[in-house]
N, C-alpha and C. Protein backbone atom coordinates (compact mmCIF):
# COMPACT_ATOMS: atom_id res chain seq x y z
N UNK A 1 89.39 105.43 97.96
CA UNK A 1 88.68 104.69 98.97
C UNK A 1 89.08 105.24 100.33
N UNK A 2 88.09 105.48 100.93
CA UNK A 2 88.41 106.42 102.45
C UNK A 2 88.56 104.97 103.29
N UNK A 3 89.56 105.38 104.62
CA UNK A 3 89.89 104.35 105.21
C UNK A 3 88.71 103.26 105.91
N UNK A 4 87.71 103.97 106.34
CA UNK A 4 86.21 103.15 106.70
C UNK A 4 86.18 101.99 105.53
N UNK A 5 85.94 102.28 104.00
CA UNK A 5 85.58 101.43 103.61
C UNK A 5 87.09 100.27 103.00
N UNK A 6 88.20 100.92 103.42
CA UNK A 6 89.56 99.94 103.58
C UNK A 6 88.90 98.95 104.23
N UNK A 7 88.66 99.68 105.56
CA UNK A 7 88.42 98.59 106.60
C UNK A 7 87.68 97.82 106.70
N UNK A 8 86.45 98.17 105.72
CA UNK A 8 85.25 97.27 105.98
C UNK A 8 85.70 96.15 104.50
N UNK A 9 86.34 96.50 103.72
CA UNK A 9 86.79 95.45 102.86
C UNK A 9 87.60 94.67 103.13
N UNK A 10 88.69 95.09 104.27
CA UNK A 10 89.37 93.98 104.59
C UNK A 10 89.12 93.28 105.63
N UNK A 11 88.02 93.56 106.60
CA UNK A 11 86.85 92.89 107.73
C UNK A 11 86.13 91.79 106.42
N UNK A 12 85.70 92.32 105.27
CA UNK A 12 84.92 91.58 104.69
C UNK A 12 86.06 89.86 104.20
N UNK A 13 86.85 90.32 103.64
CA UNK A 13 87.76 89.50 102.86
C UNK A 13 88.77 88.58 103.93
N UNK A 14 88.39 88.75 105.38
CA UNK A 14 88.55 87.96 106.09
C UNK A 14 87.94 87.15 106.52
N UNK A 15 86.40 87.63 106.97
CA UNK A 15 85.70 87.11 106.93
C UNK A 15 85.17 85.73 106.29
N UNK A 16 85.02 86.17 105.11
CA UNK A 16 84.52 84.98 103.93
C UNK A 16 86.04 84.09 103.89
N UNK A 17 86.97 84.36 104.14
CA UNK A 17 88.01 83.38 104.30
C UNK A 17 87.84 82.39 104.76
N UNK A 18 87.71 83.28 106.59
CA UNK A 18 87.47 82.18 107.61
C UNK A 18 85.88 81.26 107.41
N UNK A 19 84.83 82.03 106.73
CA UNK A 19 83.76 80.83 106.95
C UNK A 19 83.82 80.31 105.50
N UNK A 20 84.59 80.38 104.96
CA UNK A 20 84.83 79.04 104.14
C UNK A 20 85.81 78.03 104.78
N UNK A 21 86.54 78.36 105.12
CA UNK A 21 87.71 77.57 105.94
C UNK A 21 86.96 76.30 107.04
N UNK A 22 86.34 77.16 107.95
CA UNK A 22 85.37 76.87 108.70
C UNK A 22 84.13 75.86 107.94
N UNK A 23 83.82 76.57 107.06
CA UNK A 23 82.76 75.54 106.58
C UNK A 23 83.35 74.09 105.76
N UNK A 24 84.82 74.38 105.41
CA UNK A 24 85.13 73.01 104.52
C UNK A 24 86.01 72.11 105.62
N UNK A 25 85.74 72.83 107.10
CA UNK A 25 86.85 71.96 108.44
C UNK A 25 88.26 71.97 107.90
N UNK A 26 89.04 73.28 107.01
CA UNK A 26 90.29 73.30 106.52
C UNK A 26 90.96 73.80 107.98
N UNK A 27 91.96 73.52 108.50
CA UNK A 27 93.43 74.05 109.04
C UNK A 27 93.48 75.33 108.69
N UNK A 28 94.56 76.20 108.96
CA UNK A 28 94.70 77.32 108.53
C UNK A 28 96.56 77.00 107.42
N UNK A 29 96.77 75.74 108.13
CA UNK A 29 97.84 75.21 107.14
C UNK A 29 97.24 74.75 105.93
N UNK A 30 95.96 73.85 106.14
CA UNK A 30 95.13 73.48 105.04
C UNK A 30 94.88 74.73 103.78
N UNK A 31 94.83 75.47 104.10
CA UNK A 31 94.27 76.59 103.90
C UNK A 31 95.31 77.43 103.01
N UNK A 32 96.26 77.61 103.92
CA UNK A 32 97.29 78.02 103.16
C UNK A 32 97.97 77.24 102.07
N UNK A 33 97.81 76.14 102.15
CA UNK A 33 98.74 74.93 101.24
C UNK A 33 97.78 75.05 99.78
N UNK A 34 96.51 75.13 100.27
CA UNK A 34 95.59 75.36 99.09
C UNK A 34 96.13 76.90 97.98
N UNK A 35 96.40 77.83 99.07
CA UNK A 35 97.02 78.54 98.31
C UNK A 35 97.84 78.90 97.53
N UNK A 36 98.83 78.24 97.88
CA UNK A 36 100.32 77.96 97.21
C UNK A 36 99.90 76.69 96.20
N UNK A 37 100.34 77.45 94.95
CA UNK A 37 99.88 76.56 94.20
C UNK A 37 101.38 75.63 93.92
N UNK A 38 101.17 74.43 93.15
CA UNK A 38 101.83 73.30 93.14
C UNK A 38 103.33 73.97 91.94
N UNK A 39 103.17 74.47 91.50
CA UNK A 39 103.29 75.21 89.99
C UNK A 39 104.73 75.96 90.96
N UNK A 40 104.83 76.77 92.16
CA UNK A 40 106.15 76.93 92.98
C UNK A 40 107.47 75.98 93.21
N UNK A 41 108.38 76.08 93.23
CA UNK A 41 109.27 75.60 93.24
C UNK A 41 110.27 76.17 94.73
N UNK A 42 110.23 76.01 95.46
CA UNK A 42 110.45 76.08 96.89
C UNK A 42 111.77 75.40 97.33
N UNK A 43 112.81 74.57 96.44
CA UNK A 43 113.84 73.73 96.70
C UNK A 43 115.06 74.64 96.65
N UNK A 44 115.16 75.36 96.14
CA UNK A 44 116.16 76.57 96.24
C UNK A 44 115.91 78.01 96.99
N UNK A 45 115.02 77.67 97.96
CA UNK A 45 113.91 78.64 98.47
C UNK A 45 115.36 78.64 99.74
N UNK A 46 115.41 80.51 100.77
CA UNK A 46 116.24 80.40 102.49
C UNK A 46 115.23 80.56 103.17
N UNK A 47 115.44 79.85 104.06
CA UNK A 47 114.65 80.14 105.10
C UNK A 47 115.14 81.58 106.07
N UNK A 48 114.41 82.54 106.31
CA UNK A 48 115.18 83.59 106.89
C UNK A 48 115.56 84.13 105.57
N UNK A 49 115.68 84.54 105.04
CA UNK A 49 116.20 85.28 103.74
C UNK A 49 116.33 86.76 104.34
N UNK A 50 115.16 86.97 104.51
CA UNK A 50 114.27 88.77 104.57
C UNK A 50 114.46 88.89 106.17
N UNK A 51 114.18 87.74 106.97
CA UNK A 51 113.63 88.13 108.50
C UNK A 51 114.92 89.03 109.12
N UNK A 52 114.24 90.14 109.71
CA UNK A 52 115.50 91.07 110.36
C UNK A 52 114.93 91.56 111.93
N UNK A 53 116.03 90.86 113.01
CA UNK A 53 115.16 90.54 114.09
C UNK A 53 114.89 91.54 114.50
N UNK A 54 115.42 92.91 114.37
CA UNK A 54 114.98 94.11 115.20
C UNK A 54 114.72 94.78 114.35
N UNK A 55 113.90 94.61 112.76
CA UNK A 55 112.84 95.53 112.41
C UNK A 55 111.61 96.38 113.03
N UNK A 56 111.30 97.19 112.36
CA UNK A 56 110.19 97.87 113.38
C UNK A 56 109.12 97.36 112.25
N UNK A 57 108.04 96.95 113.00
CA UNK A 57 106.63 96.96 112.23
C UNK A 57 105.70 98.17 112.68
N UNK A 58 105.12 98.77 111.72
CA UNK A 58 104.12 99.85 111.55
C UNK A 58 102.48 98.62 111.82
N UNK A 59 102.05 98.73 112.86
CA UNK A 59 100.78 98.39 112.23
C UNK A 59 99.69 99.64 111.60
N UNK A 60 98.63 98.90 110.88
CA UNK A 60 98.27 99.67 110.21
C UNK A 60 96.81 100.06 111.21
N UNK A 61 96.48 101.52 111.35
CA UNK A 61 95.30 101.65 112.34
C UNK A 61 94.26 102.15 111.33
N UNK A 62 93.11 101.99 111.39
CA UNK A 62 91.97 102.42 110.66
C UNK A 62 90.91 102.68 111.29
N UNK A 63 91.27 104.44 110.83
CA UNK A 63 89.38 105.22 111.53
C UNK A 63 88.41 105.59 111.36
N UNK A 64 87.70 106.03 111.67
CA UNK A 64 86.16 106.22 111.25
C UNK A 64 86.93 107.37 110.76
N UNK A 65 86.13 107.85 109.14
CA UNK A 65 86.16 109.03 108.66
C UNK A 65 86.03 110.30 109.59
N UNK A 66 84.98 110.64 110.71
CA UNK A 66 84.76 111.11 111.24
C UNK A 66 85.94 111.62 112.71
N UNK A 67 86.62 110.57 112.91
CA UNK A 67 87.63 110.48 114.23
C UNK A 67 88.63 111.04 113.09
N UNK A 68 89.01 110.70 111.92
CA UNK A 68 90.14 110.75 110.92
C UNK A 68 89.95 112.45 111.00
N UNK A 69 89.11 113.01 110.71
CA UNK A 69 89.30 114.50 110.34
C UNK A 69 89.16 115.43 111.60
N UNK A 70 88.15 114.57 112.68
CA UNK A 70 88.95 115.19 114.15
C UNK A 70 90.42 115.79 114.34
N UNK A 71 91.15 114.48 114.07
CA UNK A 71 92.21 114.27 114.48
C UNK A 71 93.13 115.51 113.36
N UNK A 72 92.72 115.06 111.87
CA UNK A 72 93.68 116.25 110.75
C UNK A 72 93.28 117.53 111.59
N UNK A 73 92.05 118.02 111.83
CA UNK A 73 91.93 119.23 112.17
C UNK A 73 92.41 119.66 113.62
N UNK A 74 92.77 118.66 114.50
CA UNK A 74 93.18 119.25 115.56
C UNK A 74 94.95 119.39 115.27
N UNK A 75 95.13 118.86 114.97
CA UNK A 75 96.73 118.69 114.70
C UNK A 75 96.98 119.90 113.97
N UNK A 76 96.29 120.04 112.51
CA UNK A 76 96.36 121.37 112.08
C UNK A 76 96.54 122.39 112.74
N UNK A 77 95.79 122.26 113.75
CA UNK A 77 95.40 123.64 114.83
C UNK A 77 96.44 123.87 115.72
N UNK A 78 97.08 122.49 115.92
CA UNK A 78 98.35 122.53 116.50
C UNK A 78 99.62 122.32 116.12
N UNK A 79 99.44 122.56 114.82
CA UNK A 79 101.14 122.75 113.88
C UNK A 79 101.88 120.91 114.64
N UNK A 80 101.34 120.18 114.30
CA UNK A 80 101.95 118.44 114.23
C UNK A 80 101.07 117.93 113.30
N UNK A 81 101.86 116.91 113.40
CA UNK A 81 101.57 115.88 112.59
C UNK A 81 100.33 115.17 113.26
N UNK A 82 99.51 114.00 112.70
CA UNK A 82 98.48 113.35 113.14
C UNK A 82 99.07 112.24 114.45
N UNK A 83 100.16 111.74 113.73
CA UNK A 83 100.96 110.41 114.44
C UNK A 83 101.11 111.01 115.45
N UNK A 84 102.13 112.28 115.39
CA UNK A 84 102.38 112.80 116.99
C UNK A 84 101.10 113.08 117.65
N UNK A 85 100.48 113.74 117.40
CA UNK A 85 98.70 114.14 118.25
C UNK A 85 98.40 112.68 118.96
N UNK A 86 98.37 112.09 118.23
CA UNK A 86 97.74 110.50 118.30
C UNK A 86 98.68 110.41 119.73
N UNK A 87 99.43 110.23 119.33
CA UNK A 87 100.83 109.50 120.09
C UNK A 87 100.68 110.35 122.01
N UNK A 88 100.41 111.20 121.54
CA UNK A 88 100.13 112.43 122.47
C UNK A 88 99.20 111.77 123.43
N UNK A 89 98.04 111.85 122.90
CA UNK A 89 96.88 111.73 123.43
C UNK A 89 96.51 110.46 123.85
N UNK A 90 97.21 109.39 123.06
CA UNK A 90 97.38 108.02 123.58
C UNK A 90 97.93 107.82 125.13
N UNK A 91 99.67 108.77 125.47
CA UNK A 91 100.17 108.64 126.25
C UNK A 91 99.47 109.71 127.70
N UNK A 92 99.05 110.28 127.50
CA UNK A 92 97.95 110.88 128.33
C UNK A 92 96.98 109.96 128.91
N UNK A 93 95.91 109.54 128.06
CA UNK A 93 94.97 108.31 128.31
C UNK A 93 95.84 107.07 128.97
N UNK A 94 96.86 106.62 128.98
CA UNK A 94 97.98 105.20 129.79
C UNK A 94 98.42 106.12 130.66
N UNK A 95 98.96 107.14 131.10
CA UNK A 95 98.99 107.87 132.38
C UNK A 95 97.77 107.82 132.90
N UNK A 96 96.70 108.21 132.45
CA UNK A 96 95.51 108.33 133.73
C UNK A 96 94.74 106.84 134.04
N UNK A 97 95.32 105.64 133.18
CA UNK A 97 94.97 104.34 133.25
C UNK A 97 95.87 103.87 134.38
N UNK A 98 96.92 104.28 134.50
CA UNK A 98 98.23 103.73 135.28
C UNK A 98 98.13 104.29 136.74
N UNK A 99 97.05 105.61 136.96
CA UNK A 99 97.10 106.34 138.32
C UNK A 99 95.99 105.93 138.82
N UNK A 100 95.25 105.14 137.96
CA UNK A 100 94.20 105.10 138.44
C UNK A 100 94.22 103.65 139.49
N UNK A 101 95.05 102.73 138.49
CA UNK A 101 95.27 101.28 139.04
C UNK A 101 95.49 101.12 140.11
């Protein structure tokens, strides 16, 4: 599955979340509680178990097929990686946002 249609499945599967949610006037606690089924046992459960305050989170970015192989082929061309190119060209574009202000 190429990342376009990642994205359009997980645009979709949010979607129909929220307008069911929406359509039955659920909470998003409502919502969630529905999820968790009764059948859990949560009394020996930590709170904080996992949480680690200065983890790094990756978010996840998703591109048009078309921008996606831009990007492989320019990087190629320039012996890096995609992330760095990206990263590159990002910080270029916030310099000329920042001179402009």
């Amino acid at each position: 599955m190429n990342s376009a249609n990642m994205r359009q499945a997980h645009e979709a599967d949010c979607v129909s979340t929220a307008t069911i949610a929406v359509y039955l006037g659920l909470t998003a606690f409502a919502l969630l509680s529905m999820a968790v089924s009764e059948g859990y046992d949560f009394s020996k459960g930590e709170r904080g178990k996992f949480f680690r305050k200065n983890a790094k989170l990756n978010l996840p970015v998703y591109l048009d097929d078309e921008i996606q192989s831009y990007l492989q082929e320019r990087a190629k061309s320039k012996g890096v990686a995609v992330a760095q190119l990206v990263n590159e060209m990002l910080r270029q574009d916030i310099k000329l946002i920042e001179e402009v202000k």
